[in-house]
PDB file of N, CA and C in Angstrom:
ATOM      1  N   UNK A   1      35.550 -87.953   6.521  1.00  0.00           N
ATOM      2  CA  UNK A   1      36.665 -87.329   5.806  1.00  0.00           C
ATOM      3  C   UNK A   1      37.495 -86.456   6.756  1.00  0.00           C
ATOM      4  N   UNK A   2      36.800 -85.393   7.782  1.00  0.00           N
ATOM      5  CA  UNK A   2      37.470 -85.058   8.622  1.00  0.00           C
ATOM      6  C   UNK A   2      38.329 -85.716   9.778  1.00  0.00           C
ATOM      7  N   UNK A   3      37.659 -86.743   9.828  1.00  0.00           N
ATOM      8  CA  UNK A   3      38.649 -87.419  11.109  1.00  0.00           C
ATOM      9  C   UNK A   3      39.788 -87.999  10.139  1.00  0.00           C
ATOM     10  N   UNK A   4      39.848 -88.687   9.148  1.00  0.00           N
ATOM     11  CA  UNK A   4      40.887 -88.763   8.490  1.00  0.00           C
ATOM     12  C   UNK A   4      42.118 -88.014   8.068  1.00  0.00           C
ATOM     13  N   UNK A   5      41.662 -86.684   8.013  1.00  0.00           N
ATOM     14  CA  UNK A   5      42.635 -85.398   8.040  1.00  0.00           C
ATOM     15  C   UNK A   5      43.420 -85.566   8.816  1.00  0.00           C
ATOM     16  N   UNK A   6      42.340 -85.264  10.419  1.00  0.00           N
ATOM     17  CA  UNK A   6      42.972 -85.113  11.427  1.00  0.00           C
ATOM     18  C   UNK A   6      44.070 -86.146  12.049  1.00  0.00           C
ATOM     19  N   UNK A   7      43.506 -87.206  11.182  1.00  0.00           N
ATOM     20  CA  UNK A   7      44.749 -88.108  11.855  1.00  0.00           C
ATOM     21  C   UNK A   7      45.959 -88.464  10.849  1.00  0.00           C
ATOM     22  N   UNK A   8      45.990 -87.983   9.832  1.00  0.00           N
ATOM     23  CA  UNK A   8      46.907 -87.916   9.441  1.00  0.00           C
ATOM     24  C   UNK A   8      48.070 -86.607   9.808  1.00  0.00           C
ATOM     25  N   UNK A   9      47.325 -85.294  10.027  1.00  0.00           N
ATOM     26  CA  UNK A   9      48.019 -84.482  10.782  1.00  0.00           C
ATOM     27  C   UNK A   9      48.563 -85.084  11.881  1.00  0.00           C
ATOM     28  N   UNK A  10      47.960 -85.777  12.584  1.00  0.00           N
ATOM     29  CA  UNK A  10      48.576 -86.273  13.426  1.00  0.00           C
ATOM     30  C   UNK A  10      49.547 -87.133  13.854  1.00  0.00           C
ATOM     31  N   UNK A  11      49.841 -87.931  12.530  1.00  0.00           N
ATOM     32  CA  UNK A  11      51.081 -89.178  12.991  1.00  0.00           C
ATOM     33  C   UNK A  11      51.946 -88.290  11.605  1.00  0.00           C
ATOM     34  N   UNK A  12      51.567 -87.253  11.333  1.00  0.00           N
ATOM     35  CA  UNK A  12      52.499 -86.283  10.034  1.00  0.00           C
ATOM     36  C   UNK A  12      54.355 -86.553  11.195  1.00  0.00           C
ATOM     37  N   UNK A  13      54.192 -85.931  12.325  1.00  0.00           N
ATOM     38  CA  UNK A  13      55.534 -85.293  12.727  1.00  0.00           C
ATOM     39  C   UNK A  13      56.370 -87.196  13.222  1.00  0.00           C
ATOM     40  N   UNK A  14      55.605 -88.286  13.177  1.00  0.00           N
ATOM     41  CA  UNK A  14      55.913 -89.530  13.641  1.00  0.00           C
ATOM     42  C   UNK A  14      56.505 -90.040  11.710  1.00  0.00           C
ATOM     43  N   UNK A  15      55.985 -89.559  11.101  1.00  0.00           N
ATOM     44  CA  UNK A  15      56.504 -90.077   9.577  1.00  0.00           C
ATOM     45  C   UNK A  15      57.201 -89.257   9.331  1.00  0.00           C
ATOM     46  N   UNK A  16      57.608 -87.903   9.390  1.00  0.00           N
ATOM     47  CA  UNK A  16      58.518 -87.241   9.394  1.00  0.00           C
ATOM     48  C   UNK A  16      60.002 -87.641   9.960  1.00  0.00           C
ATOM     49  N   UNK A  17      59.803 -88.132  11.593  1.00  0.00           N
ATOM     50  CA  UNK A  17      60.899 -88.143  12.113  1.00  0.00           C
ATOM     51  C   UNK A  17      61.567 -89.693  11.805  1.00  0.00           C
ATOM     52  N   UNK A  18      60.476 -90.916  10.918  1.00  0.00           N
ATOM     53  CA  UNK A  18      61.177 -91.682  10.409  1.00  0.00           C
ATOM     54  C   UNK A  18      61.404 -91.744   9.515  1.00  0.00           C
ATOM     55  N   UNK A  19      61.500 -91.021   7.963  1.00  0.00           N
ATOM     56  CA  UNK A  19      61.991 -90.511   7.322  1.00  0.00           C
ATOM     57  C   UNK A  19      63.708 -89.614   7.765  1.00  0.00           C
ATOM     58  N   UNK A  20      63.503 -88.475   8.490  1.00  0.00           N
ATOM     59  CA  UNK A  20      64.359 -88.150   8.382  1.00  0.00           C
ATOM     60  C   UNK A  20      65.520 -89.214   9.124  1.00  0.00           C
ATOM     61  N   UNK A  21      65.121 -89.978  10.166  1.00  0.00           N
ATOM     62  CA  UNK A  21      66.182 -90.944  10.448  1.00  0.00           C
ATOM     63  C   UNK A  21      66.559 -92.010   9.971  1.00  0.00           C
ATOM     64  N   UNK A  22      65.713 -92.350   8.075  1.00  0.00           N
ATOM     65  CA  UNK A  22      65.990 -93.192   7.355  1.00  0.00           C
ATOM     66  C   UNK A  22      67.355 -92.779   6.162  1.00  0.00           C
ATOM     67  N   UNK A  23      67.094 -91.261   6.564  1.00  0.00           N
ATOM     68  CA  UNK A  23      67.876 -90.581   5.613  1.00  0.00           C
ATOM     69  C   UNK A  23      69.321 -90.610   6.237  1.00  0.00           C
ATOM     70  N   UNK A  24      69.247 -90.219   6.886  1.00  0.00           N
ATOM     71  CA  UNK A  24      70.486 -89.941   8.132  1.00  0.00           C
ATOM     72  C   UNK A  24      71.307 -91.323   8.104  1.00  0.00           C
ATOM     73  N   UNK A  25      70.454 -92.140   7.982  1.00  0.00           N
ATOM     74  CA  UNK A  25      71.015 -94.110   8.343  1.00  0.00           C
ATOM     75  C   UNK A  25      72.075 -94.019   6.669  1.00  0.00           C
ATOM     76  N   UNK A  26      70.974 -93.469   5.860  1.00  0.00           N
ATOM     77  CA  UNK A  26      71.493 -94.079   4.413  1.00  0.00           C
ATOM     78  C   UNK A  26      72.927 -92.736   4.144  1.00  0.00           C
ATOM     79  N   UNK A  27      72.780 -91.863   4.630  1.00  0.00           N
ATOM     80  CA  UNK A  27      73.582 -90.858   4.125  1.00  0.00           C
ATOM     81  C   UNK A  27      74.826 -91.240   5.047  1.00  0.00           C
ATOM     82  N   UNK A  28      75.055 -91.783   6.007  1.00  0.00           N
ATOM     83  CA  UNK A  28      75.595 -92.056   7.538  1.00  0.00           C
ATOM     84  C   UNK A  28      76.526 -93.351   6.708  1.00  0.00           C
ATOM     85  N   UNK A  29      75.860 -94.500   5.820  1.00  0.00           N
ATOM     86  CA  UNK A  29      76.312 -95.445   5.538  1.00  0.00           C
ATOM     87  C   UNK A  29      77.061 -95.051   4.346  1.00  0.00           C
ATOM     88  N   UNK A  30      76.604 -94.214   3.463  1.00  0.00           N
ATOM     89  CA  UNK A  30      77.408 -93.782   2.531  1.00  0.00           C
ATOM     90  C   UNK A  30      78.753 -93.265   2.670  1.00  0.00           C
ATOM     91  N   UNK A  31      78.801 -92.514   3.733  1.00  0.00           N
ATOM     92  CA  UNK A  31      79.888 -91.713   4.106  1.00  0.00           C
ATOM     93  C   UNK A  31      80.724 -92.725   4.892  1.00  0.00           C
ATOM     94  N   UNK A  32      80.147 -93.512   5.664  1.00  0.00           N
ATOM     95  CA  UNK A  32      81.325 -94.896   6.340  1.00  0.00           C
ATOM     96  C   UNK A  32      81.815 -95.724   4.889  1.00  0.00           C
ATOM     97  N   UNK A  33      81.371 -95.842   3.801  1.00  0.00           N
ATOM     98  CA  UNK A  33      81.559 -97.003   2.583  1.00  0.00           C
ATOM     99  C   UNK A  33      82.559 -96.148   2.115  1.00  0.00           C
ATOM    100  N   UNK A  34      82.756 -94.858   1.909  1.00  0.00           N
ATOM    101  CA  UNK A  34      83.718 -93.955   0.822  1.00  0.00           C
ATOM    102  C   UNK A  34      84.997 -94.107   2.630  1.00  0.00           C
ATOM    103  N   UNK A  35      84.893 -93.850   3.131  1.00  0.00           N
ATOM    104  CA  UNK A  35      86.058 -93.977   4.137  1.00  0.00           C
ATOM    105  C   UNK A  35      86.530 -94.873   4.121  1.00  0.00           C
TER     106      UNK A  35
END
């Protein structure tokens, strides 16, 4: 159970940063479609 923690702490900031650059893509495309 502990090593499982730990590795999810660990790829936490790798799912984070593709998330936030999934967001960025979709919010990015929204704003090119209304232009």
């Amino acid at each position: 159970m502990q090593e499982s923690i730990q590795l999810v702490i660990d790829s936490l900031p790798f799912l984070l940063k593709g998330a936030g650059y999934t967001l960025q893509l979709s919010i990015g495309g929204m704003f090119l479609a209304y232009c």
